[in-house]
N, C-alpha and C. Protein backbone atom coordinates (compact mmCIF):
# COMPACT_ATOMS: atom_id res chain seq x y z
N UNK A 1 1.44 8.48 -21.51
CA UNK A 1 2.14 7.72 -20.53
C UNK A 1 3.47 7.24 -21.12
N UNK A 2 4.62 7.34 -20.47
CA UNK A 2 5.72 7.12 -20.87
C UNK A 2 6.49 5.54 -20.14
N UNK A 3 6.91 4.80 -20.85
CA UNK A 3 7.34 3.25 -20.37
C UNK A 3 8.51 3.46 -20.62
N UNK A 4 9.42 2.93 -19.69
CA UNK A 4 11.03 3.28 -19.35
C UNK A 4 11.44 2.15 -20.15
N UNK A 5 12.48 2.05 -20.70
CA UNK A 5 12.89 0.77 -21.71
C UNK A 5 13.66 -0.21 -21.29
N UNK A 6 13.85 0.20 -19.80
CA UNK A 6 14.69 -0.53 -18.79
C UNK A 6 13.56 -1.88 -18.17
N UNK A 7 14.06 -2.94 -18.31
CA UNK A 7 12.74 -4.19 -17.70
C UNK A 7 12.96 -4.10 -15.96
N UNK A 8 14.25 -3.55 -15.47
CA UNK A 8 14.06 -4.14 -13.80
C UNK A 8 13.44 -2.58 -13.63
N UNK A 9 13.18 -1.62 -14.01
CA UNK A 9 12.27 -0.31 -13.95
C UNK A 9 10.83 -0.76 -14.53
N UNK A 10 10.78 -1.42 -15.29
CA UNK A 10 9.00 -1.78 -15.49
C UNK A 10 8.88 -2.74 -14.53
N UNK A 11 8.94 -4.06 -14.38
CA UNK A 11 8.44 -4.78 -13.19
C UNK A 11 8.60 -4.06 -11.55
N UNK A 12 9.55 -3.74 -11.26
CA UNK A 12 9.67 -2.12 -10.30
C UNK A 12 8.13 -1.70 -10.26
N UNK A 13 7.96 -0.93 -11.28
CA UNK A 13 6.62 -0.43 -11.45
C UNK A 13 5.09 -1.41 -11.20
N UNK A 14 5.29 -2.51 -11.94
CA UNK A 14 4.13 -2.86 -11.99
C UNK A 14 3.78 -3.47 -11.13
N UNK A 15 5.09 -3.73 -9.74
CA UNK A 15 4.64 -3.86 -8.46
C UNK A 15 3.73 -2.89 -7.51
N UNK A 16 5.10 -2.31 -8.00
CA UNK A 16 4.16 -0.79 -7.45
C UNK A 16 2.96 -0.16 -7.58
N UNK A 17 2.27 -0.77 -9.19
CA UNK A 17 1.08 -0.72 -9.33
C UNK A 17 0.05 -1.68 -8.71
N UNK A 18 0.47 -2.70 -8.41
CA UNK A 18 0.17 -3.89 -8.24
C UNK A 18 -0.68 -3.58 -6.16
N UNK A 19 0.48 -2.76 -5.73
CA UNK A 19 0.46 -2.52 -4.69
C UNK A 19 -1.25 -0.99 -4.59
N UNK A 20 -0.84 -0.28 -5.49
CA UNK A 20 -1.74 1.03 -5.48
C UNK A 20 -3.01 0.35 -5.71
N UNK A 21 -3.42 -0.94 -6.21
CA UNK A 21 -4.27 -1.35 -6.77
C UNK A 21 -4.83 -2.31 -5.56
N UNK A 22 -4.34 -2.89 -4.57
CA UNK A 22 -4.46 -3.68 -3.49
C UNK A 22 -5.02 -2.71 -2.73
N UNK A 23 -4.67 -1.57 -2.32
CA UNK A 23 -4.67 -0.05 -1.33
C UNK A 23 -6.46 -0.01 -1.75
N UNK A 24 -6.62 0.48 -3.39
CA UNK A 24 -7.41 0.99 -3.52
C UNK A 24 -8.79 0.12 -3.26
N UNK A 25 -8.57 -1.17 -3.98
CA UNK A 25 -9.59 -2.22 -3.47
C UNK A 25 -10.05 -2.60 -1.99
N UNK A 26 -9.26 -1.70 -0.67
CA UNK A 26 -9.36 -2.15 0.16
C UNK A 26 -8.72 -3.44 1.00
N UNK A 27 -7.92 -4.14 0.24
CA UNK A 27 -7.34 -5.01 1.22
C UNK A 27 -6.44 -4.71 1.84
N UNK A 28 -6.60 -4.51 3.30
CA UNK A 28 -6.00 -4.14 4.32
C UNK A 28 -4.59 -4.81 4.41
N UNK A 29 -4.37 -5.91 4.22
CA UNK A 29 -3.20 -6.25 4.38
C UNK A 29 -2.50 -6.27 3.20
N UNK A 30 -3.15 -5.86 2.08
CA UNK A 30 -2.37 -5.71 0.81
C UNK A 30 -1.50 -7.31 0.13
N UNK A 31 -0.21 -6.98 0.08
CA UNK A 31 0.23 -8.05 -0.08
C UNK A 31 0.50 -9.54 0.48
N UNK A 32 0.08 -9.19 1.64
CA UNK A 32 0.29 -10.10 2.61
C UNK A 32 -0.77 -10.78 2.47
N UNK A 33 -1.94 -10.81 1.76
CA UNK A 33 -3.07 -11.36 1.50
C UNK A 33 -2.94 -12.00 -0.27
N UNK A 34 -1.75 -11.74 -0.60
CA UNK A 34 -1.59 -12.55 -2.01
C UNK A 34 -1.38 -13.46 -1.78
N UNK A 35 -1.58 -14.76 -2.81
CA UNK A 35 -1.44 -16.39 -2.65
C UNK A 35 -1.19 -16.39 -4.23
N UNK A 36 -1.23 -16.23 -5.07
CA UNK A 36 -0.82 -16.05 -6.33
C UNK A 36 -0.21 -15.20 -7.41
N UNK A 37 0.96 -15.19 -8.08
CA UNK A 37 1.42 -14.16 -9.22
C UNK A 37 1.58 -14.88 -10.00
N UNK A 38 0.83 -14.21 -11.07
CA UNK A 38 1.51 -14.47 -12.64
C UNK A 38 2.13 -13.35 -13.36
N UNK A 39 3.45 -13.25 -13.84
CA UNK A 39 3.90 -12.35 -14.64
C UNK A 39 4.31 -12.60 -15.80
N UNK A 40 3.81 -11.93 -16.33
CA UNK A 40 3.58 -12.32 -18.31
C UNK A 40 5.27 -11.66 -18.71
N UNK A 41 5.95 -12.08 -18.90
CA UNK A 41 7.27 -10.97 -19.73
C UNK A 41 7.12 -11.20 -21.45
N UNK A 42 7.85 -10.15 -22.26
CA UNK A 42 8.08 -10.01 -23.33
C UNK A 42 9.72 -10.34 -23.85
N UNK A 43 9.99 -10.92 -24.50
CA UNK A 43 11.79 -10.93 -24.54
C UNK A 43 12.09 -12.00 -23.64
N UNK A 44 13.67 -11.57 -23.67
CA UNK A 44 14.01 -12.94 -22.79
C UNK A 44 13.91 -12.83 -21.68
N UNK A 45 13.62 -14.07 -21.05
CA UNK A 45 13.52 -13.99 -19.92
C UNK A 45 14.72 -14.70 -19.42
N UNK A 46 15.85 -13.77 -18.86
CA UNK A 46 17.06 -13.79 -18.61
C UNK A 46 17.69 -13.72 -17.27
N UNK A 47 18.71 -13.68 -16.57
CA UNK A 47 18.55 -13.50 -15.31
C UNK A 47 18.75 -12.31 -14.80
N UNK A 48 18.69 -11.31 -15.61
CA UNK A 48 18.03 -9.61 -15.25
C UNK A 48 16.38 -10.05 -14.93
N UNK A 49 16.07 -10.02 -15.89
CA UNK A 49 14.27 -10.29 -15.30
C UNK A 49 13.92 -11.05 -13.87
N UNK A 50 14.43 -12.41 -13.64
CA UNK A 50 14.31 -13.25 -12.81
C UNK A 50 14.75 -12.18 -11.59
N UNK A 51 15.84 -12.14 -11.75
CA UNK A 51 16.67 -11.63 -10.58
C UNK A 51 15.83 -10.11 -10.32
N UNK A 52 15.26 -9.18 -10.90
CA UNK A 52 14.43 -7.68 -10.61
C UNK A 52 13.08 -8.70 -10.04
N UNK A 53 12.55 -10.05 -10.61
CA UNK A 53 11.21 -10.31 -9.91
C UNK A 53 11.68 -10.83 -8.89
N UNK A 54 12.65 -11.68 -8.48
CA UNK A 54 13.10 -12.04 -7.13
C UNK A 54 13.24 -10.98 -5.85
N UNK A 55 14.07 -9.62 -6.33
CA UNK A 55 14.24 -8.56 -5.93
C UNK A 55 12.66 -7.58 -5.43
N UNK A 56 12.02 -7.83 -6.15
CA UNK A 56 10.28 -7.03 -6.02
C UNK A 56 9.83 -7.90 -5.23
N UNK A 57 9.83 -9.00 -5.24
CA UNK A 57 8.86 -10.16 -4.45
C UNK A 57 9.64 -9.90 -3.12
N UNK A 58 10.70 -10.17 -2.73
CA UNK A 58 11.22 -9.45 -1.31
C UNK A 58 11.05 -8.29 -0.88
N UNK A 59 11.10 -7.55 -1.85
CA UNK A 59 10.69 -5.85 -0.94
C UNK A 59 9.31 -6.09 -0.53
N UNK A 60 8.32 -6.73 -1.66
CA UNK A 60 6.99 -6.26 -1.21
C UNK A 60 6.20 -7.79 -0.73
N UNK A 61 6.77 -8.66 -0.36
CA UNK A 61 6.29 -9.88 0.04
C UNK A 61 7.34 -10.27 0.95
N UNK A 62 8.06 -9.81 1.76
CA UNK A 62 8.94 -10.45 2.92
C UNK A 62 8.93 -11.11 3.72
N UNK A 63 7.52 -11.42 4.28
CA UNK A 63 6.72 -12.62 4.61
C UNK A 63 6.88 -13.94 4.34
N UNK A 64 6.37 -13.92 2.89
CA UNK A 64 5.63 -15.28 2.68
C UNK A 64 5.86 -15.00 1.16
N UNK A 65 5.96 -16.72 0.94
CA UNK A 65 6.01 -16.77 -0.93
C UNK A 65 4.61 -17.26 -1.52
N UNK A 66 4.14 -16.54 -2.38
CA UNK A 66 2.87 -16.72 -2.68
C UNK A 66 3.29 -18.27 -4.17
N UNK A 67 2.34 -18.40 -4.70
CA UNK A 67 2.74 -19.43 -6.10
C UNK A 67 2.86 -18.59 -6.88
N UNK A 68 4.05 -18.46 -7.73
CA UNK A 68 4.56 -18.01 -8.65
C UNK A 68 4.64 -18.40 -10.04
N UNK A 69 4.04 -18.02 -11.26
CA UNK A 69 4.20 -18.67 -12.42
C UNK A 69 4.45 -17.75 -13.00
N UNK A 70 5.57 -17.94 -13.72
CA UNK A 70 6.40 -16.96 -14.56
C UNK A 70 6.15 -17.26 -16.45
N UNK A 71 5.66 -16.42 -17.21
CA UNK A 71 4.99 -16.88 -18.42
C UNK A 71 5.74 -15.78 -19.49
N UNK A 72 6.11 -16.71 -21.03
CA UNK A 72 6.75 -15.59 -22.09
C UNK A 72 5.37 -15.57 -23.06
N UNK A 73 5.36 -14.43 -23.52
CA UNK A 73 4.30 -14.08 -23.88
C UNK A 73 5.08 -13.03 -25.01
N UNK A 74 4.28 -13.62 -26.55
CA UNK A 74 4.77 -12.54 -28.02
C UNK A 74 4.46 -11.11 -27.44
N UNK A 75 3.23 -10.58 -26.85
CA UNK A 75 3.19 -8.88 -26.76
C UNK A 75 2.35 -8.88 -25.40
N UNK A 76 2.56 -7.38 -25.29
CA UNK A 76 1.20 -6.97 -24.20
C UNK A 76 0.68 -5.83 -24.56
N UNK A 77 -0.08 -5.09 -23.84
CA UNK A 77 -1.52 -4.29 -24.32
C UNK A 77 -0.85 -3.23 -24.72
N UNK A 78 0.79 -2.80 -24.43
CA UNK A 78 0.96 -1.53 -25.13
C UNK A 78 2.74 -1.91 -25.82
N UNK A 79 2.87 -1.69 -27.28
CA UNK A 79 4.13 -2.21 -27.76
C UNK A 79 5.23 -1.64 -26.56
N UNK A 80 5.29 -1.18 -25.64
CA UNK A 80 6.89 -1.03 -25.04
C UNK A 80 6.80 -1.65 -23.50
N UNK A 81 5.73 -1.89 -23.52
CA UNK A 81 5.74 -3.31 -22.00
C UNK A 81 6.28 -4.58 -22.40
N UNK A 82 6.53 -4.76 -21.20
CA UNK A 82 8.41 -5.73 -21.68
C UNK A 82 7.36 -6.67 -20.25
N UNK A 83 6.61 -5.88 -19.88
CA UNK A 83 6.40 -7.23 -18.15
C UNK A 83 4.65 -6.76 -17.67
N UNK A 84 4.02 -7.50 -17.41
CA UNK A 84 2.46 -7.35 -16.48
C UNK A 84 2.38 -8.48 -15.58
N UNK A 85 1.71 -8.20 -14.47
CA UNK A 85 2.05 -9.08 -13.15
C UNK A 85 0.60 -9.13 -12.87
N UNK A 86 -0.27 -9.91 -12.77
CA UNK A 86 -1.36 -10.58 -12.26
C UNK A 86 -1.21 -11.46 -11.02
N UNK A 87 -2.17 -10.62 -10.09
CA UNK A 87 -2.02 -11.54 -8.74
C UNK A 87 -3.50 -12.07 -7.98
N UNK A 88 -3.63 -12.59 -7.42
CA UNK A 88 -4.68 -12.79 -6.77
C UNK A 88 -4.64 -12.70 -5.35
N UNK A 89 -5.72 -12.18 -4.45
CA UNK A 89 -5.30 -11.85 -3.36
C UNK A 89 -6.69 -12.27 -2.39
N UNK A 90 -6.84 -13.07 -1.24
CA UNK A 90 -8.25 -12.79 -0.43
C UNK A 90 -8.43 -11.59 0.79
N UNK A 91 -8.81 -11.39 1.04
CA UNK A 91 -8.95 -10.30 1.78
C UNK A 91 -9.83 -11.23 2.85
N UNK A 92 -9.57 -11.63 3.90
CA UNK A 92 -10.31 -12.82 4.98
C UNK A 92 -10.86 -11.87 5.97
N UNK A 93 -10.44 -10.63 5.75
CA UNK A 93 -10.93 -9.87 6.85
C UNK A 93 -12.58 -8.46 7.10
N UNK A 94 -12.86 -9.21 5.66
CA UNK A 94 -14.28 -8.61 5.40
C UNK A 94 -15.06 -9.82 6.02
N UNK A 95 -16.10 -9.09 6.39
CA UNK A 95 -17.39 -10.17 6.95
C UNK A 95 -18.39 -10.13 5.55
């Protein structure tokens, strides 16, 4: 697996994963059923970072602002991830 060294191309992504991962679990409304993000970054957190998560949270949350906690963190699970996004989501529409 190859990680782009660019940070507004990884958070990009890990929305996007974020999203494939909502699909696959079944929640129908996907994002629109989030109420929480946490995104862990590596490095500074500068206003490139801020400004690509501001930018992702509008494409894929245009709705509604879920709670946001933004966290710096020494590493993550693979040395060239620079960003991981943890969300929580209910899905109200299962019985």
């Amino acid at each position: 697996m190859e990680i782009s060294d660019d940070v507004d191309a990884q958070i990009s992504q890990a929305f996007s994963n974020v999203d494939l991962a909502l699909r696959d679990a079944g929640v129908k409304d996907g994002f629109k059923q989030v109420f929480s993000i946490k995104s862990y970054h590596v490095g500074p957190m500068d206003e490139t970072v801020f400004a690509s998560m501001k930018k992702n949270m509008a494409h894929w949350l245009p709705s509604h602002k879920p709670i946001w906690t933004q966290l710096g963190v020494a590493a993550l699970g693979l040395p060239a991830m620079k960003v991981e996004i943890d969300i929580v989501a209910i899905d109200g529409l299962r019985e």
